[in-house]
PDB file of N, CA and C in Angstrom:
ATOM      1  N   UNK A   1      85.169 -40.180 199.325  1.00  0.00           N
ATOM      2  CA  UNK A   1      86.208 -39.776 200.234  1.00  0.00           C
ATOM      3  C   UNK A   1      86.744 -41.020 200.937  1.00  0.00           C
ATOM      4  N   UNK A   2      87.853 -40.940 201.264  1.00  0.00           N
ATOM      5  CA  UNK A   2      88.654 -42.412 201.615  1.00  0.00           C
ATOM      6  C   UNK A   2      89.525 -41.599 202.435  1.00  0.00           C
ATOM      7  N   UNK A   3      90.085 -42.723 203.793  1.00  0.00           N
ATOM      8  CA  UNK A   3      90.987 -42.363 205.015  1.00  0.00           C
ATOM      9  C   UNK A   3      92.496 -42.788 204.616  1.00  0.00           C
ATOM     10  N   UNK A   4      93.264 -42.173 204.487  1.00  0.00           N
ATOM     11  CA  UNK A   4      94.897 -42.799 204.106  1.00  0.00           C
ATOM     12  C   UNK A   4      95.734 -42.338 205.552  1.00  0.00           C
ATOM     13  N   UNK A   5      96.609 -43.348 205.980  1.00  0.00           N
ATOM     14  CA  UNK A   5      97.227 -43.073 207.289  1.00  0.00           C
ATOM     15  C   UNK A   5      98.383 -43.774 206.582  1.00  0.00           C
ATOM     16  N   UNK A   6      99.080 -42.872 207.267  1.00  0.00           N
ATOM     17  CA  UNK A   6     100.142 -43.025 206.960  1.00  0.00           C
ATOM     18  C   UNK A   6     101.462 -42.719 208.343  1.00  0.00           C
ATOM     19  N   UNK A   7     102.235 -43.463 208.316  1.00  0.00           N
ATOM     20  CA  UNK A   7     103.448 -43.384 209.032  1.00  0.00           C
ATOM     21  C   UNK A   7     104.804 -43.439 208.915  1.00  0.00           C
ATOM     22  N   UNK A   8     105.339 -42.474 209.527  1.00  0.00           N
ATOM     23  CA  UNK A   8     106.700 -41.933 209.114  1.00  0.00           C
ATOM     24  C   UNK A   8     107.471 -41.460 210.705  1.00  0.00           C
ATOM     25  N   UNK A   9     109.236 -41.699 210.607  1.00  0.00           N
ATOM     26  CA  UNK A   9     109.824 -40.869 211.520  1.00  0.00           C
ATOM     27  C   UNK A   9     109.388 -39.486 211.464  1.00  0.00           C
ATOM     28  N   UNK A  10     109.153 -38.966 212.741  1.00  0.00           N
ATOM     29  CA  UNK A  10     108.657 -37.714 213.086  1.00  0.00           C
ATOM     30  C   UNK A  10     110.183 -36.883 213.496  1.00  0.00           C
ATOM     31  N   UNK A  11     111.208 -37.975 213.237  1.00  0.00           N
ATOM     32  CA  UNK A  11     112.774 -37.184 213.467  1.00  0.00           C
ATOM     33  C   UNK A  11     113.059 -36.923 212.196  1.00  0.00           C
ATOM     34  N   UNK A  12     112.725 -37.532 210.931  1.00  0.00           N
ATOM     35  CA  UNK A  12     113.565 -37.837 209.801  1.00  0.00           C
ATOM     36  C   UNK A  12     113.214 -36.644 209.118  1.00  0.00           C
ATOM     37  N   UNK A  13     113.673 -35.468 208.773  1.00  0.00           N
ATOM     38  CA  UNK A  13     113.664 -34.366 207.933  1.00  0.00           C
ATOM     39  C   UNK A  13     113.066 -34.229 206.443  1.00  0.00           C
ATOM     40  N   UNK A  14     113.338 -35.399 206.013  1.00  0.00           N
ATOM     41  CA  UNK A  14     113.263 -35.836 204.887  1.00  0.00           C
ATOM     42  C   UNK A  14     111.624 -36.504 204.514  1.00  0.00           C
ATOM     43  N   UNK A  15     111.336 -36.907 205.946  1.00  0.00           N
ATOM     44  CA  UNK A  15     110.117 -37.217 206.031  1.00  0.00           C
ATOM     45  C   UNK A  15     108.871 -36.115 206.216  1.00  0.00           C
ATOM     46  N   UNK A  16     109.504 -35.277 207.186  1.00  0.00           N
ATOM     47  CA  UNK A  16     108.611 -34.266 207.739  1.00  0.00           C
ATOM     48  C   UNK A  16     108.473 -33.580 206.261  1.00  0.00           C
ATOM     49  N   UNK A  17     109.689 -33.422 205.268  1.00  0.00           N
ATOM     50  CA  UNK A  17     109.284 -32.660 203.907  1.00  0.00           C
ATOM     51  C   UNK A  17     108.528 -33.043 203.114  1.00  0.00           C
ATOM     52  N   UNK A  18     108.443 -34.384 203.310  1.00  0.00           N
ATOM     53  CA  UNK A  18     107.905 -35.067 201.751  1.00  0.00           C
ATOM     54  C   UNK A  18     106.612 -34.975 202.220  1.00  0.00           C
ATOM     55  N   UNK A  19     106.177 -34.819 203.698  1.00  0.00           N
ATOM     56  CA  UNK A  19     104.375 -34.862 204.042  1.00  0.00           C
ATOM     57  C   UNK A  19     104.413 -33.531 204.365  1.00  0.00           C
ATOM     58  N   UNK A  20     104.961 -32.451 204.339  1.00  0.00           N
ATOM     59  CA  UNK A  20     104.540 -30.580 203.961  1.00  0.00           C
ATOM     60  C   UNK A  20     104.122 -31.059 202.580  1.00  0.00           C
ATOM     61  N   UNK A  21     105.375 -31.309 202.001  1.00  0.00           N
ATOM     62  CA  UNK A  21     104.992 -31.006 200.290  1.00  0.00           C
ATOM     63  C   UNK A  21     103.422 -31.766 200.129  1.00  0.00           C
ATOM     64  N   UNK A  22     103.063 -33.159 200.401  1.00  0.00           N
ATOM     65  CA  UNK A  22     101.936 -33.943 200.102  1.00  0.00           C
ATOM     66  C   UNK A  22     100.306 -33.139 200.749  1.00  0.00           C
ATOM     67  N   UNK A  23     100.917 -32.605 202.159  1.00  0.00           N
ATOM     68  CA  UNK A  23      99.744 -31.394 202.530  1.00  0.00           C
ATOM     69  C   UNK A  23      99.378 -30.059 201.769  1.00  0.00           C
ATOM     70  N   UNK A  24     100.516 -29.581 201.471  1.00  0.00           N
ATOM     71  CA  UNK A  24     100.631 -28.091 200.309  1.00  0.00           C
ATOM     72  C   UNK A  24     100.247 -28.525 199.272  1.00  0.00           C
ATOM     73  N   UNK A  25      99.989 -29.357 198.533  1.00  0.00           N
ATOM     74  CA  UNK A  25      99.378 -29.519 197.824  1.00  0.00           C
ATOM     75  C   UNK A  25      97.539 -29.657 197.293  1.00  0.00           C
ATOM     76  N   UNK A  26      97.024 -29.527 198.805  1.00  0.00           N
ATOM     77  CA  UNK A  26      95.652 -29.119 198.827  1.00  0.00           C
ATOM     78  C   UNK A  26      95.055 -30.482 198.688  1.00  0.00           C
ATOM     79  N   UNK A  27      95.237 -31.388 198.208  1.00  0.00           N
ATOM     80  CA  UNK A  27      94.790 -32.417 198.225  1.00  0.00           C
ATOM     81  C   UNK A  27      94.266 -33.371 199.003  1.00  0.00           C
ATOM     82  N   UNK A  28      95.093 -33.258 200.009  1.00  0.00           N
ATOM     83  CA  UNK A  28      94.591 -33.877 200.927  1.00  0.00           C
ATOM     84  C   UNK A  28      94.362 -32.793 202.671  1.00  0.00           C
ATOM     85  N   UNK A  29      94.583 -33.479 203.425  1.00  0.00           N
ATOM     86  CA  UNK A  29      93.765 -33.133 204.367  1.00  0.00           C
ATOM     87  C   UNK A  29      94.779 -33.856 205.967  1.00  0.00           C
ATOM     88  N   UNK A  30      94.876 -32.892 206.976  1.00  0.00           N
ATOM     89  CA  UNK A  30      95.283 -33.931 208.053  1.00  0.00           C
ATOM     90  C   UNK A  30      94.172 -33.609 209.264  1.00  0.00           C
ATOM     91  N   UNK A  31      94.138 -34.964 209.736  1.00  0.00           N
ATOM     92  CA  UNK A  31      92.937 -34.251 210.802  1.00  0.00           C
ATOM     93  C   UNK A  31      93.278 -35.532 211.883  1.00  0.00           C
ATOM     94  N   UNK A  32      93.132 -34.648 213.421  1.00  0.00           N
ATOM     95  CA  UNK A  32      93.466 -35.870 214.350  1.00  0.00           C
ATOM     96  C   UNK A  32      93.019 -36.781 214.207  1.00  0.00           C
ATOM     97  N   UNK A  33      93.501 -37.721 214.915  1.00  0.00           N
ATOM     98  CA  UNK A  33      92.576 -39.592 215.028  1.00  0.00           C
ATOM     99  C   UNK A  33      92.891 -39.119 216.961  1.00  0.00           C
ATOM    100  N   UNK A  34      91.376 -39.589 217.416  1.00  0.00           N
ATOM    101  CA  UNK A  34      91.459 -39.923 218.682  1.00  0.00           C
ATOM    102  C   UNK A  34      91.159 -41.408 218.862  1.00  0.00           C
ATOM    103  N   UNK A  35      91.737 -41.861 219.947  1.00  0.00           N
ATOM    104  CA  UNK A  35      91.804 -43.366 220.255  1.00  0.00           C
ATOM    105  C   UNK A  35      90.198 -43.640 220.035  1.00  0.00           C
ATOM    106  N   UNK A  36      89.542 -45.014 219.790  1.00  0.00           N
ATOM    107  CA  UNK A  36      88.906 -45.273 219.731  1.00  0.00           C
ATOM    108  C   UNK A  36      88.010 -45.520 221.747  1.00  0.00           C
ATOM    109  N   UNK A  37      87.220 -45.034 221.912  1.00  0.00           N
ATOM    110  CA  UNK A  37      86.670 -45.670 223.264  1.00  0.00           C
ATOM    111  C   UNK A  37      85.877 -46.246 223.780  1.00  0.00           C
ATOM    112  N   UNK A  38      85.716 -47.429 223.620  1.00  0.00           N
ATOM    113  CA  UNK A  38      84.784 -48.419 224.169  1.00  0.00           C
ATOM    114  C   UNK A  38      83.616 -47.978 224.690  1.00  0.00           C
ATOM    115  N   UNK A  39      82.649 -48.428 223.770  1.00  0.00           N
ATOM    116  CA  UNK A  39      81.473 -48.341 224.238  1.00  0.00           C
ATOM    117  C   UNK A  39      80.866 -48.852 225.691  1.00  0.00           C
ATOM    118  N   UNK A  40      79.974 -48.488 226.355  1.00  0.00           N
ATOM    119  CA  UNK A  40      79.496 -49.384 227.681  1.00  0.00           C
ATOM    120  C   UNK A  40      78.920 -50.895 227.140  1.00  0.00           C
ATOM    121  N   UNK A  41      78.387 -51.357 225.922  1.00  0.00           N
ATOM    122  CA  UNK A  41      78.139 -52.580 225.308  1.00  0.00           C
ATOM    123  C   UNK A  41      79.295 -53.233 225.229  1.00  0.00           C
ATOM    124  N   UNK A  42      80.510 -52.328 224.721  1.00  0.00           N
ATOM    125  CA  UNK A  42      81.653 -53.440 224.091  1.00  0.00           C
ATOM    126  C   UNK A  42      82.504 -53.825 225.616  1.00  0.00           C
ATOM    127  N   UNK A  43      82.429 -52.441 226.574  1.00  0.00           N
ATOM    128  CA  UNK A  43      82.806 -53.020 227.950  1.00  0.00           C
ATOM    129  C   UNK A  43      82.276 -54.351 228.680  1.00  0.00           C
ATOM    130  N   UNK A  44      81.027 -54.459 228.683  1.00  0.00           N
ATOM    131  CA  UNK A  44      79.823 -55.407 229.199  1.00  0.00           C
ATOM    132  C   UNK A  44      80.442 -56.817 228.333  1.00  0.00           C
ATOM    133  N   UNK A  45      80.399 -56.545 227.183  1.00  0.00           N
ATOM    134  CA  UNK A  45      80.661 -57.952 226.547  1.00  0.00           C
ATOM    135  C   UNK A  45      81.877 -58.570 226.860  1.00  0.00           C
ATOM    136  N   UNK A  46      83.149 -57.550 227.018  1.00  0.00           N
ATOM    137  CA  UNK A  46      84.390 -57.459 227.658  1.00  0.00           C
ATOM    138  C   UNK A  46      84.232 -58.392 229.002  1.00  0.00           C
ATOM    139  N   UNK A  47      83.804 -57.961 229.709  1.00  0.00           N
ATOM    140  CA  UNK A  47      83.434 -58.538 230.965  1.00  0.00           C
ATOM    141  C   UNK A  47      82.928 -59.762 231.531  1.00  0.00           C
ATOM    142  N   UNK A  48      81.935 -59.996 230.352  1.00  0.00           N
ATOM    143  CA  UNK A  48      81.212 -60.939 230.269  1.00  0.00           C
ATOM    144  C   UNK A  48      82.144 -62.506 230.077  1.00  0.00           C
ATOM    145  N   UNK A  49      83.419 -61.724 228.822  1.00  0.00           N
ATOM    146  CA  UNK A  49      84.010 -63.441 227.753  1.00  0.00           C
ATOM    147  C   UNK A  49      84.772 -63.446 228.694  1.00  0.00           C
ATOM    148  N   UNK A  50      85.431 -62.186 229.831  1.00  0.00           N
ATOM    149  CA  UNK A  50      86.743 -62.521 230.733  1.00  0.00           C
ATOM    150  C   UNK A  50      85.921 -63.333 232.232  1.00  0.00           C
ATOM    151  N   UNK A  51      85.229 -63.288 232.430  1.00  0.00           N
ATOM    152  CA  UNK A  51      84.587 -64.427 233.282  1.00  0.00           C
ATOM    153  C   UNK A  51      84.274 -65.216 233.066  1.00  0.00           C
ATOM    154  N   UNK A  52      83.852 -65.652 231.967  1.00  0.00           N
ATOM    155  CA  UNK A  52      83.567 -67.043 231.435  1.00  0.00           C
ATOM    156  C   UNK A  52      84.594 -68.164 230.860  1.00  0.00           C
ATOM    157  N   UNK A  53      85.579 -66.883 230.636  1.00  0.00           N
ATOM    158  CA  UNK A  53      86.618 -67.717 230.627  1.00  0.00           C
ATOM    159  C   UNK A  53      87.628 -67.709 232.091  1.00  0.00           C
ATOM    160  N   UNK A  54      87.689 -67.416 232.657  1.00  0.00           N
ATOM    161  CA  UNK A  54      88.266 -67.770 234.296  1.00  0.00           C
ATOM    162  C   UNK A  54      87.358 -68.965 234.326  1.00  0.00           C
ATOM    163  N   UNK A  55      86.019 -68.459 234.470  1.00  0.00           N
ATOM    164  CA  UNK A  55      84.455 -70.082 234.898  1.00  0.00           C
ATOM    165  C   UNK A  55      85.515 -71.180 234.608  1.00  0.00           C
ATOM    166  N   UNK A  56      85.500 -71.020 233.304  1.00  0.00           N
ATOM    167  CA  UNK A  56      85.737 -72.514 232.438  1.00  0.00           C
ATOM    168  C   UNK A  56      87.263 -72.960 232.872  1.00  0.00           C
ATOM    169  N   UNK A  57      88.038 -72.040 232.911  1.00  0.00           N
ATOM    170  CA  UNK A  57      89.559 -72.008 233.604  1.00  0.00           C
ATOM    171  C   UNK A  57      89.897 -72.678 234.985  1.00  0.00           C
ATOM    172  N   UNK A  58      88.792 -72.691 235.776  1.00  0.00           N
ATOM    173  CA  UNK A  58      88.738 -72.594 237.078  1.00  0.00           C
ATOM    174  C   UNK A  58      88.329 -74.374 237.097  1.00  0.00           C
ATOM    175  N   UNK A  59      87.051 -74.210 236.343  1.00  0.00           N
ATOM    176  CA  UNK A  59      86.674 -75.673 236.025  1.00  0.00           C
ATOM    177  C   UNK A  59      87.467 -76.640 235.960  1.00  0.00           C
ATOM    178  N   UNK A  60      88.026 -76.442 234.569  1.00  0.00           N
ATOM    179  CA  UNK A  60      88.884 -77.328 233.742  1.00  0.00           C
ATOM    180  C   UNK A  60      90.760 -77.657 234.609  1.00  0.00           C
ATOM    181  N   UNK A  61      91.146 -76.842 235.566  1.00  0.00           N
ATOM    182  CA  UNK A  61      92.168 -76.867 236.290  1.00  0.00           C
ATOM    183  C   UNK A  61      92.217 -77.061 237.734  1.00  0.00           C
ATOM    184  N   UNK A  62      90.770 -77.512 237.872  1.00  0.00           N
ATOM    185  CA  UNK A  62      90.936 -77.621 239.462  1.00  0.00           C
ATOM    186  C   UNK A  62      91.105 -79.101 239.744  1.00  0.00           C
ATOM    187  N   UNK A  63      90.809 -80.616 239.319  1.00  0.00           N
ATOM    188  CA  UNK A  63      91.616 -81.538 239.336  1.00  0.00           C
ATOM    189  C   UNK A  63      93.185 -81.499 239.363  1.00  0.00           C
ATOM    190  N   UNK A  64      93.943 -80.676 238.195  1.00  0.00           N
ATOM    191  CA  UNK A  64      95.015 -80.524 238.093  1.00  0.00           C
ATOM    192  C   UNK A  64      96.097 -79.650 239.375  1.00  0.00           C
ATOM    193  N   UNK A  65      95.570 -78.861 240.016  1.00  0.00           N
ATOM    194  CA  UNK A  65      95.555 -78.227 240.671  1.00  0.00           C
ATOM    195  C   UNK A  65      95.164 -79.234 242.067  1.00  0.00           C
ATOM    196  N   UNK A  66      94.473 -79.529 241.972  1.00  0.00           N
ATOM    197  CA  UNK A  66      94.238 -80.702 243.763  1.00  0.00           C
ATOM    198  C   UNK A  66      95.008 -81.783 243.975  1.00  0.00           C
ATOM    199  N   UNK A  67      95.498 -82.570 242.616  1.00  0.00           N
ATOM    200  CA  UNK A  67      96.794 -82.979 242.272  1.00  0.00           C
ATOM    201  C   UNK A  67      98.077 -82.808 243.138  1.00  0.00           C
ATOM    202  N   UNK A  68      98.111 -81.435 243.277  1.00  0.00           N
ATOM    203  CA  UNK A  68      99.725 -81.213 243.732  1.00  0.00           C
ATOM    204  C   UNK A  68      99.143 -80.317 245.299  1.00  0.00           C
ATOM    205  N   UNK A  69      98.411 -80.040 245.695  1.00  0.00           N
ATOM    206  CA  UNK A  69      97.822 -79.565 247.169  1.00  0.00           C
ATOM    207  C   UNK A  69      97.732 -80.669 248.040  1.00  0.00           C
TER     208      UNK A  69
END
């Protein structure tokens, strides 16, 4: 079994027919997609690279920055 997504105008008539006909045909299958939602790990790690990179940001620009103060 394999996932096919596919996208089309949801105005275009022509479109909405050609994916009835591709569903009526039994073959395939439509089934929602919900957004994907971040795990509490992938948040944490999230968190983790966006402070470390400010750290290093903060570091690396504060000569440049005392410069013009």
């Amino acid at each position: 079994m394999c996932t096919v997504t596919l996208e089309y105008n949801s105005h275009s008539a022509l479109a909405r027919r050609k994916l009835a006909a591709l569903l009526a045909t039994g073959l395939f299958l439509q089934k929602d997609i919900k957004p994907d939602t971040p795990t509490p790990e992938e948040v944490e790690a999230h968190r983790q690279l966006r402070d470390a990179v400010l750290e290093h940001s903060r570091k690396t620009m504060s000569h440049v920055i005392a410069r013009y103060l």
